[in-house]
PDB file of N, CA and C in Angstrom:
ATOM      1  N   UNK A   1      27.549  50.361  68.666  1.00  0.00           N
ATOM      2  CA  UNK A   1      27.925  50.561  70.052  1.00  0.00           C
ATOM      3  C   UNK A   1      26.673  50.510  70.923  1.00  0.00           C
ATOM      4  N   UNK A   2      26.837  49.595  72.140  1.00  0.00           N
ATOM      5  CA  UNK A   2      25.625  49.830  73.380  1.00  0.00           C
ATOM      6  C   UNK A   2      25.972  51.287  73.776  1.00  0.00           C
ATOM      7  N   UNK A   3      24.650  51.901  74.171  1.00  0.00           N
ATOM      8  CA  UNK A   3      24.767  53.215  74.878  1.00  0.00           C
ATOM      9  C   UNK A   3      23.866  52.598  76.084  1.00  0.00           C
ATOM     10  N   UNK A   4      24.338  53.447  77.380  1.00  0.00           N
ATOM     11  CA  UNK A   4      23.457  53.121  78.514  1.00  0.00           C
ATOM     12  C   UNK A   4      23.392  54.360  79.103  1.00  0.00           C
ATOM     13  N   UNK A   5      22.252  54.758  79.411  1.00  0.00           N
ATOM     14  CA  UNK A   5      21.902  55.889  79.699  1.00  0.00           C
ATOM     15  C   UNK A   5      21.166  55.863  81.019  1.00  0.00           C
ATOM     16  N   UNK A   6      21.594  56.577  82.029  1.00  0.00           N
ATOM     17  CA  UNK A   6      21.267  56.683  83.371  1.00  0.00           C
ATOM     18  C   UNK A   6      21.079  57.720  83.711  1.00  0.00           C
ATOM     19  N   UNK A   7      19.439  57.897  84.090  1.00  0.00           N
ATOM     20  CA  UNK A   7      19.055  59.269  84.162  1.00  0.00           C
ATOM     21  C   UNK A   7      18.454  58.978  86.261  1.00  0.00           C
ATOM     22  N   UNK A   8      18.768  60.509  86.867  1.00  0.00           N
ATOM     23  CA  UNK A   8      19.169  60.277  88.466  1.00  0.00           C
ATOM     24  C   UNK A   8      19.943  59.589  89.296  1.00  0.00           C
ATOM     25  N   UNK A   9      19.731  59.724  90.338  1.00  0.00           N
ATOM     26  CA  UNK A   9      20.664  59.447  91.724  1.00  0.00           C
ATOM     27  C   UNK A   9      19.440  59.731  92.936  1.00  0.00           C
ATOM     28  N   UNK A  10      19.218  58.500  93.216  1.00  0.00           N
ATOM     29  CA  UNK A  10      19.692  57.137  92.834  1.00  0.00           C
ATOM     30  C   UNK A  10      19.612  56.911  91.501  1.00  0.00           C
ATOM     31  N   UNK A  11      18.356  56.057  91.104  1.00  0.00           N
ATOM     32  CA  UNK A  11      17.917  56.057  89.747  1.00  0.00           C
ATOM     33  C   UNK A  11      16.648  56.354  89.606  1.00  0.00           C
ATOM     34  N   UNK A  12      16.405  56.884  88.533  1.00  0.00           N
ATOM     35  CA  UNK A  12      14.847  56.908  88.384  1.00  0.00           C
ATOM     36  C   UNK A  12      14.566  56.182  86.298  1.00  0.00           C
ATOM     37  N   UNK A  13      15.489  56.181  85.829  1.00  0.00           N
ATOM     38  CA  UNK A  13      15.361  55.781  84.413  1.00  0.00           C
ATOM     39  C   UNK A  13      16.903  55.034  84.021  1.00  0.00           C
ATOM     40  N   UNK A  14      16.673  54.038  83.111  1.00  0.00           N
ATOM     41  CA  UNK A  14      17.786  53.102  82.444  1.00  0.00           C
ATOM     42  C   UNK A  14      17.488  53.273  81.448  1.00  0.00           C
ATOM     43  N   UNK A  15      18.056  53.496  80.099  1.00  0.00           N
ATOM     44  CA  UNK A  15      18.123  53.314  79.060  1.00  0.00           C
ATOM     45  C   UNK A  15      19.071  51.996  78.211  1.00  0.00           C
ATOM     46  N   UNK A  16      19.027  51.453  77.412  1.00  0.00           N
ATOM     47  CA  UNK A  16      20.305  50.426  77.065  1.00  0.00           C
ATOM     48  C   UNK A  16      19.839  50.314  75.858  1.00  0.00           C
ATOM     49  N   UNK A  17      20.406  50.693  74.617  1.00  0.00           N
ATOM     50  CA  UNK A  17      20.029  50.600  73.449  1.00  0.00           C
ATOM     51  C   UNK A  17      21.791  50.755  72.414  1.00  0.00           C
ATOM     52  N   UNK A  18      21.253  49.685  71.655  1.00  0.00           N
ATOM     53  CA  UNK A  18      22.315  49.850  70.553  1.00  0.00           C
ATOM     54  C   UNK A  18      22.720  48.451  70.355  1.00  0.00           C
ATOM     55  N   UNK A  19      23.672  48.161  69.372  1.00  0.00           N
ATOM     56  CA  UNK A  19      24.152  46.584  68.957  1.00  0.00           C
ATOM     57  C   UNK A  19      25.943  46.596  69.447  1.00  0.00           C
ATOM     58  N   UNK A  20      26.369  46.217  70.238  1.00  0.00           N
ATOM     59  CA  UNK A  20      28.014  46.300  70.023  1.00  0.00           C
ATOM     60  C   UNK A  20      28.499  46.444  69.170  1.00  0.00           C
ATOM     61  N   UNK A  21      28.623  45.812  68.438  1.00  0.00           N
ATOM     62  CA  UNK A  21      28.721  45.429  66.915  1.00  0.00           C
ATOM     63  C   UNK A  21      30.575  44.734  66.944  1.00  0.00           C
ATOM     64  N   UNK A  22      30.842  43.930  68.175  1.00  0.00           N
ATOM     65  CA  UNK A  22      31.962  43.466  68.535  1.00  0.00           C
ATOM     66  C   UNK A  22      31.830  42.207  67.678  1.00  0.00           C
ATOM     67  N   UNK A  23      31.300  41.548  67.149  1.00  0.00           N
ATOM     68  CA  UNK A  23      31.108  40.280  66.271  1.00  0.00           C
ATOM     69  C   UNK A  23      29.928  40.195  65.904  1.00  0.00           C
ATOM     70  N   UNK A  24      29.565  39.416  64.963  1.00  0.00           N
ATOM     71  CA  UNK A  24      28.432  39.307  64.224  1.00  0.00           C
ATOM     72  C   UNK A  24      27.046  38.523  65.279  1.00  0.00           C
ATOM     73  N   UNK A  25      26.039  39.069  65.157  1.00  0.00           N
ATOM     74  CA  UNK A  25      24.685  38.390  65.583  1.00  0.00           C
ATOM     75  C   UNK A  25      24.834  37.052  66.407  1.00  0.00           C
ATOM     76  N   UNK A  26      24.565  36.655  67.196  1.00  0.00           N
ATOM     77  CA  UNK A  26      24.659  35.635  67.892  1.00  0.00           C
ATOM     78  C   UNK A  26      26.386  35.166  68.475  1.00  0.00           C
ATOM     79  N   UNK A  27      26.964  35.390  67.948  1.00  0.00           N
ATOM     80  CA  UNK A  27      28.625  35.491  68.116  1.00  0.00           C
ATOM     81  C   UNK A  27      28.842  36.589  69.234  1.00  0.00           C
ATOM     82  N   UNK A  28      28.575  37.695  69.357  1.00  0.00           N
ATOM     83  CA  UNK A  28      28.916  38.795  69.775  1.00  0.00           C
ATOM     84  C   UNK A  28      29.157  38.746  71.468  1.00  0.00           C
ATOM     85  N   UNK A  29      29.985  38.513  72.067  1.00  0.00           N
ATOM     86  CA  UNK A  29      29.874  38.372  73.751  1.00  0.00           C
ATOM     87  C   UNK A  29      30.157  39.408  74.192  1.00  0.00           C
ATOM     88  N   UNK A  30      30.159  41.074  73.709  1.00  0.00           N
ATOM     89  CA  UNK A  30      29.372  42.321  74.644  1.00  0.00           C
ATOM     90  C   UNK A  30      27.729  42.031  74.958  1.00  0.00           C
ATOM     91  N   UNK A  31      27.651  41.864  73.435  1.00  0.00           N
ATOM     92  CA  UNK A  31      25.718  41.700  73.895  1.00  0.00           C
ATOM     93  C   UNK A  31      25.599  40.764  74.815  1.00  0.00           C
ATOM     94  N   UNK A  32      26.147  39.901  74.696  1.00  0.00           N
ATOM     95  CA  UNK A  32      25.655  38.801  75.302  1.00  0.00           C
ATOM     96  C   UNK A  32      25.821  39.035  76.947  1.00  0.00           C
ATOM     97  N   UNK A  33      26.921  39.273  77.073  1.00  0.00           N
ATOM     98  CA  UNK A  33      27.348  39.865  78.202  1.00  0.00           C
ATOM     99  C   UNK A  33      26.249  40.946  79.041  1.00  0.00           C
ATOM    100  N   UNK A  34      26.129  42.415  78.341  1.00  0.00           N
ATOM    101  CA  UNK A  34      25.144  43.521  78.791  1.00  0.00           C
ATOM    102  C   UNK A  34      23.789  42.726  78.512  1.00  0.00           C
ATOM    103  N   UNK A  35      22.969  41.604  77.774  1.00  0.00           N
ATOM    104  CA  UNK A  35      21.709  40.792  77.965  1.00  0.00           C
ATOM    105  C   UNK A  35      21.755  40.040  79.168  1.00  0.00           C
ATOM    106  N   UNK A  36      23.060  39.638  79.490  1.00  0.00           N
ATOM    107  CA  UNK A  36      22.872  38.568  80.370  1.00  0.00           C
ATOM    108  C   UNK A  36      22.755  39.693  82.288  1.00  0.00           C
ATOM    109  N   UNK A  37      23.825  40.534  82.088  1.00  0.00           N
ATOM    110  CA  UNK A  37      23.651  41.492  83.617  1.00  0.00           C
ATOM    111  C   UNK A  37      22.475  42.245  83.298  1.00  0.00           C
ATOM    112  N   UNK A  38      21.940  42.717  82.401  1.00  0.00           N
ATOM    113  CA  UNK A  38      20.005  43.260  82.597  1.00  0.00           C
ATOM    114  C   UNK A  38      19.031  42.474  83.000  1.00  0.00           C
ATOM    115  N   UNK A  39      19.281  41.778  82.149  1.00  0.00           N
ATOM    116  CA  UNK A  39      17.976  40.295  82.703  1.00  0.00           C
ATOM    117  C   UNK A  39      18.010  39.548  83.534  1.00  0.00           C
ATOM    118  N   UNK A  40      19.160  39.629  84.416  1.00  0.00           N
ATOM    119  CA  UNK A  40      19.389  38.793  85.214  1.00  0.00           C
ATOM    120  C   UNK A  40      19.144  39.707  86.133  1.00  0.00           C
ATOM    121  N   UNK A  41      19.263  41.246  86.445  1.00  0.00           N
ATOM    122  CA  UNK A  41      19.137  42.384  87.550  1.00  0.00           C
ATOM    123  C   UNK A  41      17.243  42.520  87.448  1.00  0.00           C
ATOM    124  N   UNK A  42      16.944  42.006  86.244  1.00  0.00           N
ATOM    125  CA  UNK A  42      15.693  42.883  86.386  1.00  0.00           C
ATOM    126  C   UNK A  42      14.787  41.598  86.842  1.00  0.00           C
ATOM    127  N   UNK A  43      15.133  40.367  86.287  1.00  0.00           N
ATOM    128  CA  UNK A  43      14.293  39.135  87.114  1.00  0.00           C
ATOM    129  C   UNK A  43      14.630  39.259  88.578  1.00  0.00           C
ATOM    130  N   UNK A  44      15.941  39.182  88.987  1.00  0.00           N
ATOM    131  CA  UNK A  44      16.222  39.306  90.473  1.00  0.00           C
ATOM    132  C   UNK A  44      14.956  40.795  91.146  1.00  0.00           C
ATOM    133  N   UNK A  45      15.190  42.174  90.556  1.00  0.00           N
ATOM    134  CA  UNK A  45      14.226  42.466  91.291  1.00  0.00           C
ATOM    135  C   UNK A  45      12.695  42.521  91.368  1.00  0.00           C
ATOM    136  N   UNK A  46      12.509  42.011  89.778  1.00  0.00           N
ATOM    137  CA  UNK A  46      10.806  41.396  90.058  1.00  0.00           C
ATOM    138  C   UNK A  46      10.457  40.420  90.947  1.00  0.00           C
ATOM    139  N   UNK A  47      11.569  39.590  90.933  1.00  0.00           N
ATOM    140  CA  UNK A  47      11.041  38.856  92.128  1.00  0.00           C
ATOM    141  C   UNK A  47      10.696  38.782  93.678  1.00  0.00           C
ATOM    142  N   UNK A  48      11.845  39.897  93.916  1.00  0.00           N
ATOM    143  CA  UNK A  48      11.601  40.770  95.085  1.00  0.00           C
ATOM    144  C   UNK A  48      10.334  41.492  95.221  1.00  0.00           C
ATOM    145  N   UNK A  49      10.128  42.211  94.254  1.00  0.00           N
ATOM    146  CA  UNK A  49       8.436  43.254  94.261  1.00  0.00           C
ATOM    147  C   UNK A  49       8.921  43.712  92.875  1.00  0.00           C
ATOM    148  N   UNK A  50       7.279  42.647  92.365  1.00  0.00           N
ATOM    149  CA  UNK A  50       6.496  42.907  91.242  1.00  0.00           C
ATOM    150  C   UNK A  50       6.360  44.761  90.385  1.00  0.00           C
ATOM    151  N   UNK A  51       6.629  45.439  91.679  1.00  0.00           N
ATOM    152  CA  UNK A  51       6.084  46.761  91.854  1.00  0.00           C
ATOM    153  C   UNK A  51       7.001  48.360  91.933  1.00  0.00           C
ATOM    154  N   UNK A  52       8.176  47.262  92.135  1.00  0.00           N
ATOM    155  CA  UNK A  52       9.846  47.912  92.370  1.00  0.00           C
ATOM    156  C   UNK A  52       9.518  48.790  90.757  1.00  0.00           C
ATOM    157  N   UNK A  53      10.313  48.186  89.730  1.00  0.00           N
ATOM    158  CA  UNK A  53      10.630  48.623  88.470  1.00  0.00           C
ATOM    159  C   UNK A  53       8.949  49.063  87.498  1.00  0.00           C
ATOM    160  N   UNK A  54       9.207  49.337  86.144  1.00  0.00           N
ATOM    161  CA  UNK A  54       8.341  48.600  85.224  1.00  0.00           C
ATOM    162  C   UNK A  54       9.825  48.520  83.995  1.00  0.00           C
ATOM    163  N   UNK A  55       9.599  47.853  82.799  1.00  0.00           N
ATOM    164  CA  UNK A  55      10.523  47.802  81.890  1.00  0.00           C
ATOM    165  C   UNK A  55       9.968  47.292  80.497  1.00  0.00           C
ATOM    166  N   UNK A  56      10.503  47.938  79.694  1.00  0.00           N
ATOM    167  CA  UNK A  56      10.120  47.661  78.358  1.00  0.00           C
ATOM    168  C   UNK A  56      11.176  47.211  77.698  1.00  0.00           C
ATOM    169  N   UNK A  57      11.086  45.841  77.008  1.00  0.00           N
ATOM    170  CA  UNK A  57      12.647  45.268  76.357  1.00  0.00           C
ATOM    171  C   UNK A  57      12.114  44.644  74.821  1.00  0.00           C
ATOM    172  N   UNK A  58      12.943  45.443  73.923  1.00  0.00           N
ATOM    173  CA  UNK A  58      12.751  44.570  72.235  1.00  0.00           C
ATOM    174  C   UNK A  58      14.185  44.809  71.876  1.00  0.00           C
ATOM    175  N   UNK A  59      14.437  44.128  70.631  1.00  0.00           N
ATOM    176  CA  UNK A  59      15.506  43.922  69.929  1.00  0.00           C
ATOM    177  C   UNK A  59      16.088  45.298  70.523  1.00  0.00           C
ATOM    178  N   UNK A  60      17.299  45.159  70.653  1.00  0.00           N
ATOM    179  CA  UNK A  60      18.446  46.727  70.790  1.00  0.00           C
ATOM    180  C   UNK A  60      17.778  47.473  71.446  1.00  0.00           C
ATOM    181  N   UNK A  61      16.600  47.010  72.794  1.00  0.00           N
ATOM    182  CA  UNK A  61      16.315  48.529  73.086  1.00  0.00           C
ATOM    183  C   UNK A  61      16.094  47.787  74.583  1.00  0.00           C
ATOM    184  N   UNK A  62      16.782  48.668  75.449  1.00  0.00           N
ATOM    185  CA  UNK A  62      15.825  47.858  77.357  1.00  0.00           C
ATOM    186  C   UNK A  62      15.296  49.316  77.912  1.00  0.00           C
ATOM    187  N   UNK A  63      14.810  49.433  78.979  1.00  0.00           N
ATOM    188  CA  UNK A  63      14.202  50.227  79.466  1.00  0.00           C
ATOM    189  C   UNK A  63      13.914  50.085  81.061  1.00  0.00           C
ATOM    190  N   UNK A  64      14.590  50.450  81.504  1.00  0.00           N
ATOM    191  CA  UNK A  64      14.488  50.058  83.147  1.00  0.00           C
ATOM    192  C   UNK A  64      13.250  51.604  83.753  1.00  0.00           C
ATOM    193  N   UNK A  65      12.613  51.515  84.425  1.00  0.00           N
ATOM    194  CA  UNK A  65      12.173  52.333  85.359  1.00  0.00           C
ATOM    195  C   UNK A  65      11.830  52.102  86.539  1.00  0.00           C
ATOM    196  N   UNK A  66      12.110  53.334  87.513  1.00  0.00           N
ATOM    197  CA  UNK A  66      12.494  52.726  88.851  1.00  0.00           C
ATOM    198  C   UNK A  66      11.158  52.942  89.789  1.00  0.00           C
ATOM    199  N   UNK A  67       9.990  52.401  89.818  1.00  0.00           N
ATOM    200  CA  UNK A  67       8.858  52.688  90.542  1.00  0.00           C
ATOM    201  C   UNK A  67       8.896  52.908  91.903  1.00  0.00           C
ATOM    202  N   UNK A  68       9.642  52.615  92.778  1.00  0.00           N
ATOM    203  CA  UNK A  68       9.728  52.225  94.089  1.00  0.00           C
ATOM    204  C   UNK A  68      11.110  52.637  94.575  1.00  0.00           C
ATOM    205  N   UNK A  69      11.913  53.066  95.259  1.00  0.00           N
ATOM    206  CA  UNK A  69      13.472  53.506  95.865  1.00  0.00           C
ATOM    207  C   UNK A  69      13.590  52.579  97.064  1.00  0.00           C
ATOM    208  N   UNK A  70      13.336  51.661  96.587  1.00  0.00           N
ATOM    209  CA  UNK A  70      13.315  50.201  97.645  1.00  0.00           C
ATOM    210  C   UNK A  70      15.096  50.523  97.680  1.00  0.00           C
ATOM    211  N   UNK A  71      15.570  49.913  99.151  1.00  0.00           N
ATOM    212  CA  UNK A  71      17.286  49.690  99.418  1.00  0.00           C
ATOM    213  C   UNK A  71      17.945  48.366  98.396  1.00  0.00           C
ATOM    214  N   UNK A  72      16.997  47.480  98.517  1.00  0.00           N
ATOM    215  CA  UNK A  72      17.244  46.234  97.432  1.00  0.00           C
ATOM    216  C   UNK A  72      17.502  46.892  96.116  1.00  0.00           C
ATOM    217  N   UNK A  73      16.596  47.186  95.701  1.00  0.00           N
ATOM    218  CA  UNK A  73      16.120  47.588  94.034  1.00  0.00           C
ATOM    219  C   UNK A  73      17.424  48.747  93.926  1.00  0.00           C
ATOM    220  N   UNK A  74      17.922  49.750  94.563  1.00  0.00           N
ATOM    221  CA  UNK A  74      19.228  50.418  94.274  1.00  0.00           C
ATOM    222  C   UNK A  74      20.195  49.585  94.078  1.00  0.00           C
ATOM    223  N   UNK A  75      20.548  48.884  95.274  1.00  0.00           N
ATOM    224  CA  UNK A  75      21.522  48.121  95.233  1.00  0.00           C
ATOM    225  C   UNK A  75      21.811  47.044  93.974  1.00  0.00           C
ATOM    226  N   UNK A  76      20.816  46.020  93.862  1.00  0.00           N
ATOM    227  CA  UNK A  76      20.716  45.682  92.681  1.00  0.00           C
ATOM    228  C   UNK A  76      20.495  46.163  90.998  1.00  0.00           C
ATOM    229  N   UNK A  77      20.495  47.420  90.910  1.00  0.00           N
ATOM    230  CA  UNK A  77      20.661  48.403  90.190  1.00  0.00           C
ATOM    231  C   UNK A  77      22.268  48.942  89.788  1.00  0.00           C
ATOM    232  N   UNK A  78      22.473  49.250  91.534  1.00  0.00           N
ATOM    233  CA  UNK A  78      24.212  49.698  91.304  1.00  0.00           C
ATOM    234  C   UNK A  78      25.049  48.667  90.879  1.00  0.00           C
ATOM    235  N   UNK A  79      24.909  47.471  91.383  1.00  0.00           N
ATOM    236  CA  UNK A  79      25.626  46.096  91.215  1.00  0.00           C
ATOM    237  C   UNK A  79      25.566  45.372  89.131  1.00  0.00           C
ATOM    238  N   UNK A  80      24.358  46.287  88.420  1.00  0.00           N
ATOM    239  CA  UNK A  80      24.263  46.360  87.273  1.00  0.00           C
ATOM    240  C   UNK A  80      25.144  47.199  86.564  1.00  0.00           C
ATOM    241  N   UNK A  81      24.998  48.333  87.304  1.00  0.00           N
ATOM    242  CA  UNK A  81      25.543  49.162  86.200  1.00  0.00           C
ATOM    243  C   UNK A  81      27.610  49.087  86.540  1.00  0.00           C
ATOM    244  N   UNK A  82      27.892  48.505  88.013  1.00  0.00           N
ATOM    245  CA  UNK A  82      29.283  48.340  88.517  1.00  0.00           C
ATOM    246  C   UNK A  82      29.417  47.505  87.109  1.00  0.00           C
ATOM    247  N   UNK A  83      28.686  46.474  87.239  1.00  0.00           N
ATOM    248  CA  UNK A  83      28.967  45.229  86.463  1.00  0.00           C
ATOM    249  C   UNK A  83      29.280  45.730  84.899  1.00  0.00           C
ATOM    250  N   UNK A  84      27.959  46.547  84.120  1.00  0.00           N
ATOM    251  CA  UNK A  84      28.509  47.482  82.505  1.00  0.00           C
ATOM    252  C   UNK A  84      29.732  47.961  82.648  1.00  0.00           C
ATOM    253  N   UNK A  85      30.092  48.925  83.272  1.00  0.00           N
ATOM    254  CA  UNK A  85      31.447  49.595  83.949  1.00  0.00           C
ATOM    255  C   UNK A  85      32.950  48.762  83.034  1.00  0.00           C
ATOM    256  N   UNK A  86      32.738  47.335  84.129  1.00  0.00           N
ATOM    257  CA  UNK A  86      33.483  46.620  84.030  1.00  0.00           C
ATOM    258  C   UNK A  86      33.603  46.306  82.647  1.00  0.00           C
ATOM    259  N   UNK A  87      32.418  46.117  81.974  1.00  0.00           N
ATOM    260  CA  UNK A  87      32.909  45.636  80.362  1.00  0.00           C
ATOM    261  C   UNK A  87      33.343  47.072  79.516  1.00  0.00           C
ATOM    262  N   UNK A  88      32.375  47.899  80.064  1.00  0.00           N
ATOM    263  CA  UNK A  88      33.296  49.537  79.103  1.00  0.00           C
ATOM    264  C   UNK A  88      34.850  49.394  79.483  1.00  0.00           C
ATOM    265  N   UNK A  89      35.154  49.157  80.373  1.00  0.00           N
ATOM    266  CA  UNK A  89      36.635  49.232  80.722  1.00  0.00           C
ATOM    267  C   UNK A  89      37.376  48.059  79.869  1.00  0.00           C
ATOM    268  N   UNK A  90      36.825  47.187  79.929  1.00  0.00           N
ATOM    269  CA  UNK A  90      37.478  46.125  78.449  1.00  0.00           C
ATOM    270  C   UNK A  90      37.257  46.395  77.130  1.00  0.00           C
ATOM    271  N   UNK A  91      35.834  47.048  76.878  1.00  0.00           N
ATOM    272  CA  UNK A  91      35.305  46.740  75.322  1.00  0.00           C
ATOM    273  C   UNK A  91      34.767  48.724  75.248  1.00  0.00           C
ATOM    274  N   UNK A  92      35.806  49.425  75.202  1.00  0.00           N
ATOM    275  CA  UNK A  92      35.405  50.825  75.027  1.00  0.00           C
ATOM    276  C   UNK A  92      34.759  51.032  73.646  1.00  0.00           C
ATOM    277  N   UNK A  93      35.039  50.342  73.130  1.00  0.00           N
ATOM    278  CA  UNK A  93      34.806  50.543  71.886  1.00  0.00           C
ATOM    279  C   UNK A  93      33.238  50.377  71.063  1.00  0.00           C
ATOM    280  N   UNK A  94      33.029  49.308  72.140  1.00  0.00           N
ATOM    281  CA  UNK A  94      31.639  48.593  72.081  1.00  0.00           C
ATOM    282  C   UNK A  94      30.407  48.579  72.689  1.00  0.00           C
ATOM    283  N   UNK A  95      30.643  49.682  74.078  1.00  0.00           N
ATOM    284  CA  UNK A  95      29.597  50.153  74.882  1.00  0.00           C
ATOM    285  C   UNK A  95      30.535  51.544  75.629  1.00  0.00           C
ATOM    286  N   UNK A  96      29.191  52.023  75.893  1.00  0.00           N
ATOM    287  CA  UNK A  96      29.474  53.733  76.621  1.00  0.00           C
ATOM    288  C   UNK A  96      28.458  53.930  77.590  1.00  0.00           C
ATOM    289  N   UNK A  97      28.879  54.387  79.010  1.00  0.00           N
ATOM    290  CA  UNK A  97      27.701  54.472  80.160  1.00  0.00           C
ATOM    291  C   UNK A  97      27.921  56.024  79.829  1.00  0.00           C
ATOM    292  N   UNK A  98      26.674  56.491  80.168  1.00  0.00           N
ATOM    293  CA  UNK A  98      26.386  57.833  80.243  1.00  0.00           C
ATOM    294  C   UNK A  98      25.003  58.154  81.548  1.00  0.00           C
ATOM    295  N   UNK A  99      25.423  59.629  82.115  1.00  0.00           N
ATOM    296  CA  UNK A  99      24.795  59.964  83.143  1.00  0.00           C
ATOM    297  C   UNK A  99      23.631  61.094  82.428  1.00  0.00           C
ATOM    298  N   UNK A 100      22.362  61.002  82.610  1.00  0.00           N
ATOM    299  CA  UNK A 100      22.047  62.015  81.755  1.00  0.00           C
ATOM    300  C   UNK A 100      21.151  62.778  82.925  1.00  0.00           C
ATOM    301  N   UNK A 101      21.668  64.220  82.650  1.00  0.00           N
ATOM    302  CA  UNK A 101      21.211  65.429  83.659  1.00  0.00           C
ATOM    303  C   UNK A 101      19.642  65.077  83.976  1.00  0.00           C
ATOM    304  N   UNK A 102      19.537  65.737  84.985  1.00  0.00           N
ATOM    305  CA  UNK A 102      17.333  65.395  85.168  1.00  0.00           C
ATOM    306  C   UNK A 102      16.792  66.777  84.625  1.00  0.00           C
TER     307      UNK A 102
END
């Protein structure tokens, strides 16, 4: 199972770690899915400012941190995690958002 872990409000930390395990390695379209709305949120806001985030990403593990409380960088943040939402609501089985206290 993906776990996503969202620590503050706005944000100040992302967590995203785990394998779906909805189909086998390369087959699997949760992962593919939660790879494709991270990397695509976190290039969109590097490109905005270099200076917004920092992030650490390896096999089964991402790491968002929120350097900056830019209006962009939330928004494109919330529009990430709306977007996970949407697949927990199809694939419960295969990912879980979680809010974690500060």
């Amino acid at each position: 199972m993906i776990k996503v872990y969202i620590k503050g409000s706005p944000f100040q930390e992302i967590k995203i770690s785990g394998h779906a395990m909805y189909n086998i390695k390369g087959k699997d379209i949760v992962c593919a899915g939660v790879s494709s709305i991270v990397t695509t949120t976190i290039n969109a806001i590097l490109k905005l400012n270099q200076e917004a985030i920092s992030y650490e990403a390896k096999e089964g593990f991402i790491r968002i941190e929120v350097l900056k409380e830019e209006k962009i960088t939330i928004i494109l943040l919330e529009n990430m995690i709306d977007l996970l939402k949407e697949l927990e609501e199809t694939y419960k089985k295969n990912i879980k958002i979680e809010e974690v206290p500060l």
